[in-house]
C-alpha atoms as a PDB file:
ATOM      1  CA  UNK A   1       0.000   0.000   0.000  1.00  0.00           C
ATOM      2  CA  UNK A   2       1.062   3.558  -1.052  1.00  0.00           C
ATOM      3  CA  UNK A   3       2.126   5.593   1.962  1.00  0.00           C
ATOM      4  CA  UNK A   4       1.943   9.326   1.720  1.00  0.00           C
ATOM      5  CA  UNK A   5       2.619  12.533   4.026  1.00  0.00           C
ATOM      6  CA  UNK A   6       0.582  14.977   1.877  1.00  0.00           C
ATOM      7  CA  UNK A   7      -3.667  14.756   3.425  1.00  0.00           C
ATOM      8  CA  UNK A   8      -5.652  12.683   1.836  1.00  0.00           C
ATOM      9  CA  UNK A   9      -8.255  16.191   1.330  1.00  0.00           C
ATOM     10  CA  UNK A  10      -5.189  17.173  -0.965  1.00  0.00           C
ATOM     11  CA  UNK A  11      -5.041  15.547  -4.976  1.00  0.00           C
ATOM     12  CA  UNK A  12      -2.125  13.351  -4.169  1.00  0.00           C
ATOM     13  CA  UNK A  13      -3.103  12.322  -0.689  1.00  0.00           C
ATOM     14  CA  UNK A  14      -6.591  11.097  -2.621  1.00  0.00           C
ATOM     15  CA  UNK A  15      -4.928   9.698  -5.792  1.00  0.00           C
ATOM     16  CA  UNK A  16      -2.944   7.329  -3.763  1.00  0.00           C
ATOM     17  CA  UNK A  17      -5.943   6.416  -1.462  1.00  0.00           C
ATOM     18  CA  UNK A  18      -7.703   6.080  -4.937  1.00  0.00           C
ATOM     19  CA  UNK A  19      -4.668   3.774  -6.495  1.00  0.00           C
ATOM     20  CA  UNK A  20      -5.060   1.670  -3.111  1.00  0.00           C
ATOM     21  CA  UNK A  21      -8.918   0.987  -3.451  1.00  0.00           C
ATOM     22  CA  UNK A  22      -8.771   0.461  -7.467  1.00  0.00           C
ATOM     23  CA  UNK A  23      -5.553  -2.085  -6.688  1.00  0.00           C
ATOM     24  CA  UNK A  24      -8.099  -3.826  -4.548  1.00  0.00           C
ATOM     25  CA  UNK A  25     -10.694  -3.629  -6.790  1.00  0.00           C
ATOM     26  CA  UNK A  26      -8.716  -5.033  -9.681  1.00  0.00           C
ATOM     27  CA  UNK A  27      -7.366  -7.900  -7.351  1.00  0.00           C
ATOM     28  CA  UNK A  28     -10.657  -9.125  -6.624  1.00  0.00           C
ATOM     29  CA  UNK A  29     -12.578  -8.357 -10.357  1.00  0.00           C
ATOM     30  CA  UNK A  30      -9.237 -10.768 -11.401  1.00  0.00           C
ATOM     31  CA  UNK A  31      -9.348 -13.295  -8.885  1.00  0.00           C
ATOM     32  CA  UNK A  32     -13.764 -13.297  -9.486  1.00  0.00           C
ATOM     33  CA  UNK A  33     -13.013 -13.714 -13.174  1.00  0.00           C
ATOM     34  CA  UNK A  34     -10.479 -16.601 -12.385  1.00  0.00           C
ATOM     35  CA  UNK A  35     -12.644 -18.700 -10.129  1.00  0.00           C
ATOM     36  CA  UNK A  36     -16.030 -18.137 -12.241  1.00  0.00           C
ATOM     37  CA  UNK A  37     -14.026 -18.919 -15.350  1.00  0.00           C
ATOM     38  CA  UNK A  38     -12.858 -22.210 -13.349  1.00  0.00           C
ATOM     39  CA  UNK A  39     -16.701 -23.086 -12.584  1.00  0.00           C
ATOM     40  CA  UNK A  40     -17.614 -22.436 -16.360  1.00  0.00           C
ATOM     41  CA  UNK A  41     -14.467 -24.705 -17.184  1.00  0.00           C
ATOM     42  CA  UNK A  42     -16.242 -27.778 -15.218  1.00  0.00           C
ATOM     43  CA  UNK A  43     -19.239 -26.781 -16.008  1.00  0.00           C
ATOM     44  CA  UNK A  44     -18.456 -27.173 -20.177  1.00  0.00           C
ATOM     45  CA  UNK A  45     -15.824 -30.538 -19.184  1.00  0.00           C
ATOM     46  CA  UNK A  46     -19.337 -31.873 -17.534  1.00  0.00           C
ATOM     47  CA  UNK A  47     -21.252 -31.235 -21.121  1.00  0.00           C
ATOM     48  CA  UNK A  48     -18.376 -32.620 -23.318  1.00  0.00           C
ATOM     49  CA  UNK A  49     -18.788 -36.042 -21.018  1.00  0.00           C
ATOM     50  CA  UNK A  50     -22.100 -35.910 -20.964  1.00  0.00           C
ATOM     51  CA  UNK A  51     -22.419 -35.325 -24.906  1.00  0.00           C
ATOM     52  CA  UNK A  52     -19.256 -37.950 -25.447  1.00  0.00           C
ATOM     53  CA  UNK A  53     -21.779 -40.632 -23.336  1.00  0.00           C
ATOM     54  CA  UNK A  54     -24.865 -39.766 -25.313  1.00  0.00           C
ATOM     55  CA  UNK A  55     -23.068 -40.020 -28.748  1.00  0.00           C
ATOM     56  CA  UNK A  56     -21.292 -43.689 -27.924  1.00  0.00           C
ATOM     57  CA  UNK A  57     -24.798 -44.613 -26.697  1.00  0.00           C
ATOM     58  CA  UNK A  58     -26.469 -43.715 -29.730  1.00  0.00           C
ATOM     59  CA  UNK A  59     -23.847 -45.339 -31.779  1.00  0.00           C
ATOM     60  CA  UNK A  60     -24.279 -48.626 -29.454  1.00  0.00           C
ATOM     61  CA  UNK A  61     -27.750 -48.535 -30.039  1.00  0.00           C
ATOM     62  CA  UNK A  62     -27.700 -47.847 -33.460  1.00  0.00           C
ATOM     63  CA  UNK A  63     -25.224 -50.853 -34.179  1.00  0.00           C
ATOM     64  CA  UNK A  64     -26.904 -53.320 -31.614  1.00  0.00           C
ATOM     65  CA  UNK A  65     -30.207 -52.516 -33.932  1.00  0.00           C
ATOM     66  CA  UNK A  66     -28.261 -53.278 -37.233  1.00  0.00           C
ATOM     67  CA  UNK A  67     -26.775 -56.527 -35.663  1.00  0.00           C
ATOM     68  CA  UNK A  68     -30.089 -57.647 -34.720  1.00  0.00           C
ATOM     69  CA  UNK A  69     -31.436 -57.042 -38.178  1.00  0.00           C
ATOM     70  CA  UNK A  70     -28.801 -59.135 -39.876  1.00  0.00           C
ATOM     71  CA  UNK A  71     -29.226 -61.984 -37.217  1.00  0.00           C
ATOM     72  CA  UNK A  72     -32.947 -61.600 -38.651  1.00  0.00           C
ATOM     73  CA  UNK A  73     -31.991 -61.224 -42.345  1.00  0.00           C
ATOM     74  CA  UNK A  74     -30.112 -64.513 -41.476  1.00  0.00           C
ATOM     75  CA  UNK A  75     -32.059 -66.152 -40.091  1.00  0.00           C
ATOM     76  CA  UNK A  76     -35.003 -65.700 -43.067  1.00  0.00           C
ATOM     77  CA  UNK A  77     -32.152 -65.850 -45.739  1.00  0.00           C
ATOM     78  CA  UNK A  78     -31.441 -69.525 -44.477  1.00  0.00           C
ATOM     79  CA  UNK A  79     -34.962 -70.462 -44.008  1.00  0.00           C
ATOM     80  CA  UNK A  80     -35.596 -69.721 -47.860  1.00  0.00           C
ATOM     81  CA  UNK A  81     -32.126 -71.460 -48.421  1.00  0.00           C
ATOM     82  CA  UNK A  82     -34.019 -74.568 -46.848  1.00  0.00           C
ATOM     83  CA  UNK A  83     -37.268 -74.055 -48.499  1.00  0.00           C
ATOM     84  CA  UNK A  84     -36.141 -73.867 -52.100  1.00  0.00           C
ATOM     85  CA  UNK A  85     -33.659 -77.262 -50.875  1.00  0.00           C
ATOM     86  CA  UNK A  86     -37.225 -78.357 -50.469  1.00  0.00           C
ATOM     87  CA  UNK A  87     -38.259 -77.440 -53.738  1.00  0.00           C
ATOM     88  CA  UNK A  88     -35.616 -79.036 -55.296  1.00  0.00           C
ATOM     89  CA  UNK A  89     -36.305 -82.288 -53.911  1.00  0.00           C
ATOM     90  CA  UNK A  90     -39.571 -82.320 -55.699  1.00  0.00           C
ATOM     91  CA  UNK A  91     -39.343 -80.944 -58.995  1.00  0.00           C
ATOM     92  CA  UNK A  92     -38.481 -82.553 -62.156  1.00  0.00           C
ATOM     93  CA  UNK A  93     -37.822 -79.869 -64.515  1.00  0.00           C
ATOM     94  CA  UNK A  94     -34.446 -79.294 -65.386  1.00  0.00           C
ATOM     95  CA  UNK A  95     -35.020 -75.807 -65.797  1.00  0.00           C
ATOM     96  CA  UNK A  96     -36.536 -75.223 -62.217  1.00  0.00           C
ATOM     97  CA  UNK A  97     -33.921 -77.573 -60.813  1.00  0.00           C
ATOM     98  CA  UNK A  98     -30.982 -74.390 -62.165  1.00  0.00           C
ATOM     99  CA  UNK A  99     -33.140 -71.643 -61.470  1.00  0.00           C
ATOM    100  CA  UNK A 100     -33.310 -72.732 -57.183  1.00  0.00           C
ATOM    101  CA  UNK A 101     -29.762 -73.523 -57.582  1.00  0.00           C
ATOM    102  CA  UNK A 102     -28.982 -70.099 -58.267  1.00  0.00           C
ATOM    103  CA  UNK A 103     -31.495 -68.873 -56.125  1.00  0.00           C
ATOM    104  CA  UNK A 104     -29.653 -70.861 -53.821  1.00  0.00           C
ATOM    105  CA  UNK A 105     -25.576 -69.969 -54.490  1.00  0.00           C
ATOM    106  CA  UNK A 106     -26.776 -66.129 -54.326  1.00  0.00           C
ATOM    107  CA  UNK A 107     -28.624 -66.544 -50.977  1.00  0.00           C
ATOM    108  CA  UNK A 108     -25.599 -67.856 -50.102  1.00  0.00           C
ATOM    109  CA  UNK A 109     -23.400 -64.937 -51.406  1.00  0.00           C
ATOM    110  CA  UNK A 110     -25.498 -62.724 -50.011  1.00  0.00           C
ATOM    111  CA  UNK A 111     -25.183 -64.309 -46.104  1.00  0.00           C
ATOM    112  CA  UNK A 112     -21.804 -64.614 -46.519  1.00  0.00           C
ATOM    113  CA  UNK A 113     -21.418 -60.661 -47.094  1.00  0.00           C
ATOM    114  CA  UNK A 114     -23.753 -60.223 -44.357  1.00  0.00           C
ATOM    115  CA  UNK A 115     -21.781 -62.248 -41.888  1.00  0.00           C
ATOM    116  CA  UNK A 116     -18.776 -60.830 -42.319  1.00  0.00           C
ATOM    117  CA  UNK A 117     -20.390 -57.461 -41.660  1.00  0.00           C
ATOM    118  CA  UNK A 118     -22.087 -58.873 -38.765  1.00  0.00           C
ATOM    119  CA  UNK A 119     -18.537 -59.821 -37.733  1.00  0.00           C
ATOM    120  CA  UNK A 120     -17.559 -56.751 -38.127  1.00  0.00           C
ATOM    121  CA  UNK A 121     -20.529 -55.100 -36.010  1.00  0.00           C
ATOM    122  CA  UNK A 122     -20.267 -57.208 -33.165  1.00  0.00           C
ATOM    123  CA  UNK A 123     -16.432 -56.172 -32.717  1.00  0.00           C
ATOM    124  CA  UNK A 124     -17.038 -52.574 -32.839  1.00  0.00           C
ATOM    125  CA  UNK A 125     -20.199 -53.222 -30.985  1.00  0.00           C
ATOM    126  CA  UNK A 126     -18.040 -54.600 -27.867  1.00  0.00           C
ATOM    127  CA  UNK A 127     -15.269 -52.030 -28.583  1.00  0.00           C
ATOM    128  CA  UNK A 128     -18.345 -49.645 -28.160  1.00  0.00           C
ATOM    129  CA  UNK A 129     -19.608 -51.100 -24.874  1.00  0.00           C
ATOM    130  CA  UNK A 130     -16.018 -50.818 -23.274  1.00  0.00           C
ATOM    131  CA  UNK A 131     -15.875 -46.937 -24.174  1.00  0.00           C
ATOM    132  CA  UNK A 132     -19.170 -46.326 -23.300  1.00  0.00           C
ATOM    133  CA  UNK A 133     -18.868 -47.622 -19.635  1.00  0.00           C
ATOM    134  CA  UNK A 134     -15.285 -45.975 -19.426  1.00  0.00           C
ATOM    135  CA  UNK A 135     -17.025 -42.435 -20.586  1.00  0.00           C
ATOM    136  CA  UNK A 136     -19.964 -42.868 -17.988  1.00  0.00           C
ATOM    137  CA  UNK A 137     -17.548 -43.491 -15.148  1.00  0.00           C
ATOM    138  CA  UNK A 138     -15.448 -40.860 -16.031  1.00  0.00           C
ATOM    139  CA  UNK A 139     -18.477 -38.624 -16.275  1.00  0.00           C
ATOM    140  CA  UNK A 140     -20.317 -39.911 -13.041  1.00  0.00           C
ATOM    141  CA  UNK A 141     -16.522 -39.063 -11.256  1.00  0.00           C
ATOM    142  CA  UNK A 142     -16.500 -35.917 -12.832  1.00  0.00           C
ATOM    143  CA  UNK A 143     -20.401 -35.035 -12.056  1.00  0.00           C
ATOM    144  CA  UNK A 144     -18.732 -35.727  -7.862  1.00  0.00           C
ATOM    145  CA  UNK A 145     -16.124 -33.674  -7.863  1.00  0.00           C
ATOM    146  CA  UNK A 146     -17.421 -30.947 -10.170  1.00  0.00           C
ATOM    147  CA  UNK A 147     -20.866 -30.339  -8.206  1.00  0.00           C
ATOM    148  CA  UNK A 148     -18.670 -29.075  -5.054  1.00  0.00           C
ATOM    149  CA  UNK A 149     -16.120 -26.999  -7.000  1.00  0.00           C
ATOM    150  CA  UNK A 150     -18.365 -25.478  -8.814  1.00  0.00           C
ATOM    151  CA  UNK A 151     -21.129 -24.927  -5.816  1.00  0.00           C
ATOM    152  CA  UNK A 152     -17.247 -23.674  -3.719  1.00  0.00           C
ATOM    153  CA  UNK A 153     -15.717 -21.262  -7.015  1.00  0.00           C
ATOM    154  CA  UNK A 154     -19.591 -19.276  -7.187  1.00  0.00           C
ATOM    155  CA  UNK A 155     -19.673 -19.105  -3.533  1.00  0.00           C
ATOM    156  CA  UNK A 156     -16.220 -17.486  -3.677  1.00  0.00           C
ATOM    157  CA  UNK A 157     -16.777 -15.800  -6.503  1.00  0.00           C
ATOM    158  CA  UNK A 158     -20.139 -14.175  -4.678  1.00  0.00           C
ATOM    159  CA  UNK A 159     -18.030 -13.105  -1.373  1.00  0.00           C
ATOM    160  CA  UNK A 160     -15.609 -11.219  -4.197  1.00  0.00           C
ATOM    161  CA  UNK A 161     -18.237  -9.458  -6.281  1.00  0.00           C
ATOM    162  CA  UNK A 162     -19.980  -8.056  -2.590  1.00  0.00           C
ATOM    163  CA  UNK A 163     -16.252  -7.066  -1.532  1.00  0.00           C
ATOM    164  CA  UNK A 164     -15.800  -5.318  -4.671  1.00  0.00           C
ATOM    165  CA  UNK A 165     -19.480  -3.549  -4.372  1.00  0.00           C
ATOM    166  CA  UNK A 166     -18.274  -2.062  -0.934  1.00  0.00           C
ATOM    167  CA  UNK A 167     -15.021  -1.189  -2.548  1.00  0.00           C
ATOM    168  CA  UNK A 168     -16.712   0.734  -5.112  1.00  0.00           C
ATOM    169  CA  UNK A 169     -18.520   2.774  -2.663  1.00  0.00           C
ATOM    170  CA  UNK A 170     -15.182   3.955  -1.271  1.00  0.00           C
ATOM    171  CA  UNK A 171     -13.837   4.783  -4.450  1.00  0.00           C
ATOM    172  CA  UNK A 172     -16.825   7.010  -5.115  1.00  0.00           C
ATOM    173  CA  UNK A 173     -16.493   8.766  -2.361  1.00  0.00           C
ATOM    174  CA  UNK A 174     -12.679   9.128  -2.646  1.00  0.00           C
ATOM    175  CA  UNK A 175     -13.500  10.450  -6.156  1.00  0.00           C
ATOM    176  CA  UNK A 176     -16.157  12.835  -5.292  1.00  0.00           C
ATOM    177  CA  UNK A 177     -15.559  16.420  -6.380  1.00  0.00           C
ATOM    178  CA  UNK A 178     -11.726  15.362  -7.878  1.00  0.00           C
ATOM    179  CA  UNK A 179     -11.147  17.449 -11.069  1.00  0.00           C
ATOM    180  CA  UNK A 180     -13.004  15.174 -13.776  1.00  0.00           C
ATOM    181  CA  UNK A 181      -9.549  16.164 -16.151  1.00  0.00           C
ATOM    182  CA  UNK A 182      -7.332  14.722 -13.468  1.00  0.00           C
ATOM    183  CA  UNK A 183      -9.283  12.054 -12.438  1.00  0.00           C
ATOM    184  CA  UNK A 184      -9.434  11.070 -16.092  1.00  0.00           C
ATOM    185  CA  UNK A 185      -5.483  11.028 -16.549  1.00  0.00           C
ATOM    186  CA  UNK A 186      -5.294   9.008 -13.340  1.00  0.00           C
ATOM    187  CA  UNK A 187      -7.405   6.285 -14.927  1.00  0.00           C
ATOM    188  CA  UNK A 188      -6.081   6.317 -17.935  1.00  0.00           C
ATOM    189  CA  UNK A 189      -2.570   5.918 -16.330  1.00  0.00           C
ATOM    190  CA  UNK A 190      -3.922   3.090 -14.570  1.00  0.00           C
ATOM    191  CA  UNK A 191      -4.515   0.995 -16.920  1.00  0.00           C
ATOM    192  CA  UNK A 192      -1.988   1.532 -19.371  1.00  0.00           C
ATOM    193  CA  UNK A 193       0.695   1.277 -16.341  1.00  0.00           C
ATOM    194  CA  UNK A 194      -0.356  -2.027 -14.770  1.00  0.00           C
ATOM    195  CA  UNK A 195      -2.033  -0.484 -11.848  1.00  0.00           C
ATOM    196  CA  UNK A 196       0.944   1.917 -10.958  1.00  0.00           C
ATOM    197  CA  UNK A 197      -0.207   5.661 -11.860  1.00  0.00           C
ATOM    198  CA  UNK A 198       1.096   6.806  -8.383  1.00  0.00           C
ATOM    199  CA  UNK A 199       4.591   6.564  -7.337  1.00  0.00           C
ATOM    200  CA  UNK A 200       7.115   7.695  -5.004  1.00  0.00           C
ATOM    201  CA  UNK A 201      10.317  10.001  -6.347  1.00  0.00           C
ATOM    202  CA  UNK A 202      12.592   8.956  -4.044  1.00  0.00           C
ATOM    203  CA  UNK A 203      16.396  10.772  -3.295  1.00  0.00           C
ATOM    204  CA  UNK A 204      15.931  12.072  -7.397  1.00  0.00           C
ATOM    205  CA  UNK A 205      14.451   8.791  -8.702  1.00  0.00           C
ATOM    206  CA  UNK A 206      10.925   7.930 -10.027  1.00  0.00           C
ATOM    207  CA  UNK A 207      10.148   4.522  -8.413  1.00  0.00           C
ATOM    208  CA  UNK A 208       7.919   3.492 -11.246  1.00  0.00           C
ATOM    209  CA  UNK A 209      10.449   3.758 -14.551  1.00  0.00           C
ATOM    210  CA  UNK A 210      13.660   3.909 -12.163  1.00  0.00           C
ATOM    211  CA  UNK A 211      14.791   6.361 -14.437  1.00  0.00           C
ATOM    212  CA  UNK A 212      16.422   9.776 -12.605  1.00  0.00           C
ATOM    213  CA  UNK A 213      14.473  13.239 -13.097  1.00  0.00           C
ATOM    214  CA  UNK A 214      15.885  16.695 -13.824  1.00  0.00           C
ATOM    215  CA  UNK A 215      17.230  18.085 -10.679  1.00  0.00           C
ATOM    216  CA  UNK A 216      15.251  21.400 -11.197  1.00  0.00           C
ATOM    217  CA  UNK A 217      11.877  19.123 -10.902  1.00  0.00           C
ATOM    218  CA  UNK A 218      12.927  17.178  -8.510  1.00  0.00           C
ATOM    219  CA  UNK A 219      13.585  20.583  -5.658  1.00  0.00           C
ATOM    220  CA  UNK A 220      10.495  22.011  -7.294  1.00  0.00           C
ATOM    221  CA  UNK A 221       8.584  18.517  -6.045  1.00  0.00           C
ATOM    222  CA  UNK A 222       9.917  19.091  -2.677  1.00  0.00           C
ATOM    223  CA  UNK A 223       8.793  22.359  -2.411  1.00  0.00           C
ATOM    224  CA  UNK A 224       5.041  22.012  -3.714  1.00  0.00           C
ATOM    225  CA  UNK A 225       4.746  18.732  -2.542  1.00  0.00           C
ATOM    226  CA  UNK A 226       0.358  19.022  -2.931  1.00  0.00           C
ATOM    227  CA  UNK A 227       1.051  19.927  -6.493  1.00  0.00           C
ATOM    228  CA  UNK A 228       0.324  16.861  -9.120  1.00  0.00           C
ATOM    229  CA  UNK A 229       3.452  16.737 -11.285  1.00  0.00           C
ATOM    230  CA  UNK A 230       4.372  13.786 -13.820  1.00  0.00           C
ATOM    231  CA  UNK A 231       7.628  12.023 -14.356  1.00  0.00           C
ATOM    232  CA  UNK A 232       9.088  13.241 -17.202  1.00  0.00           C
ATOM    233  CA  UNK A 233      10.108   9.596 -18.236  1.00  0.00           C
ATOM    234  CA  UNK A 234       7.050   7.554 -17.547  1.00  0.00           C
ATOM    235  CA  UNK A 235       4.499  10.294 -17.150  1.00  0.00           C
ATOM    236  CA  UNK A 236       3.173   8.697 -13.348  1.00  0.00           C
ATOM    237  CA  UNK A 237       2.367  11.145 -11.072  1.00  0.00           C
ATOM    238  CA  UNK A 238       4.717  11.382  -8.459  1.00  0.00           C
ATOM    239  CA  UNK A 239       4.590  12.123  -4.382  1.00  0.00           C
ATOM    240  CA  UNK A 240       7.328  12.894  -2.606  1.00  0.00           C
ATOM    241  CA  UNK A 241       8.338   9.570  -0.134  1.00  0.00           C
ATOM    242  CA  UNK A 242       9.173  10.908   3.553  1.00  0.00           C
ATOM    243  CA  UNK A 243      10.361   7.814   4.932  1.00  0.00           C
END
């Protein structure tokens, strides 16, 4: 925290106690964003799981209804396969006799392609059932361990946002009748300086670039220590350290 002599009634003595509050309030607006963006993390982990589980499930269930209508194309396949056997057994005709043979050889064909996709199915099918029981324990641990974090980081995140609505009351009030031109420079000095718009000059030296100012400046800051002045360097306004 910024230590001046100079009142805080005078421009300097309420810039620093202004830098102090908005260092606060930037602390806790950063460390609010952190933790909320940490619940939102879990929070879109927990619907990647969930829509990982759903889309292996529907792929189980859409392959466990294909292998279930090959078993049944199969299954009818080799019931005509034995029917036109049948057939065969009671017809004469030469001609007939070829045509249920062929009937026969591409019934045959035909189950044969099936079956090796049916192979096929069933393997991915258990490959399936593996990574769909792996995804919903991974998702039920996550769904454990997220529901507390997540219930802990807004909690924490709460206590920060009603910190930083007190804080803002105390800036307003530090900022209350403060030359809108000054307070504007402040603020924009702020931000572009990482939080560091008021520094010490200390024995000839600006604290904030390190860099030495003109020795003129420097007695002239000692003598009108209530006056705002800028470093020549980094442009900060500068106080005068006592200690």
């Amino acid at each position: 925290m910024i230590i001046v002599t100079a009142s805080i009634t005078t421009d300097i003595g309420r810039l620093a106690a202004l830098q102090d509050v908005d260092r606060r309030l930037k602390d806790r607006r950063d460390r609010m964003t952190a933790l909320v963006n940490e619940a939102d993390g879990f929070v879109l982990e927990l619907t990647r799981h969930r829509d990982t589980v759903t889309a292996l499930g529907a792929e189980r269930d859409g392959l466990e209804k294909r292998r279930i209508e090959m078993d049944r194309q199969l299954e009818l396949s080799g019931n005509k396969i034995r029917d036109n056997r049948m057939r065969m057994n009671r017809v004469r005709n030469s001609t007939e006799l070829l045509a249920l043979q062929r009937e026969i050889d591409l019934s045959k064909e035909a189950n044969a392609l099936t079956e090796d996709e049916l192979i096929r199915t069933m393997e991915t099918l258990e490959s399936l059932v593996v990574q769909f029981a792996a995804a919903k324990d991974a998702l039920a641990g996550l769904e454990s361990r997220a529901a507390d974090i997540v219930a802990e980081r807004r909690a924490q995140a709460e206590e920060l946002r009603q910190e930083v609505e007190a804080e803002i009351g105390q800036r307003e009030e530090l900022a209350v009748g403060m030359d809108p031109g000054l307070r504007g420079k402040y603020e924009q000095l702020f931000d572009r300086r990482g939080g560091s718009a008021v520094v010490a000059a200390l024995a000839g030296i600006c604290t904030g670039c390190r860099m030495q100012v003109p020795p003129q400046f420097y007695n002239e800051l000692l003598k009108h220590r209530d006056v705002v002045r800028q470093c020549p360097n980094c442009h900060r306004i500068l106080f005068i350290d006592a200690t």
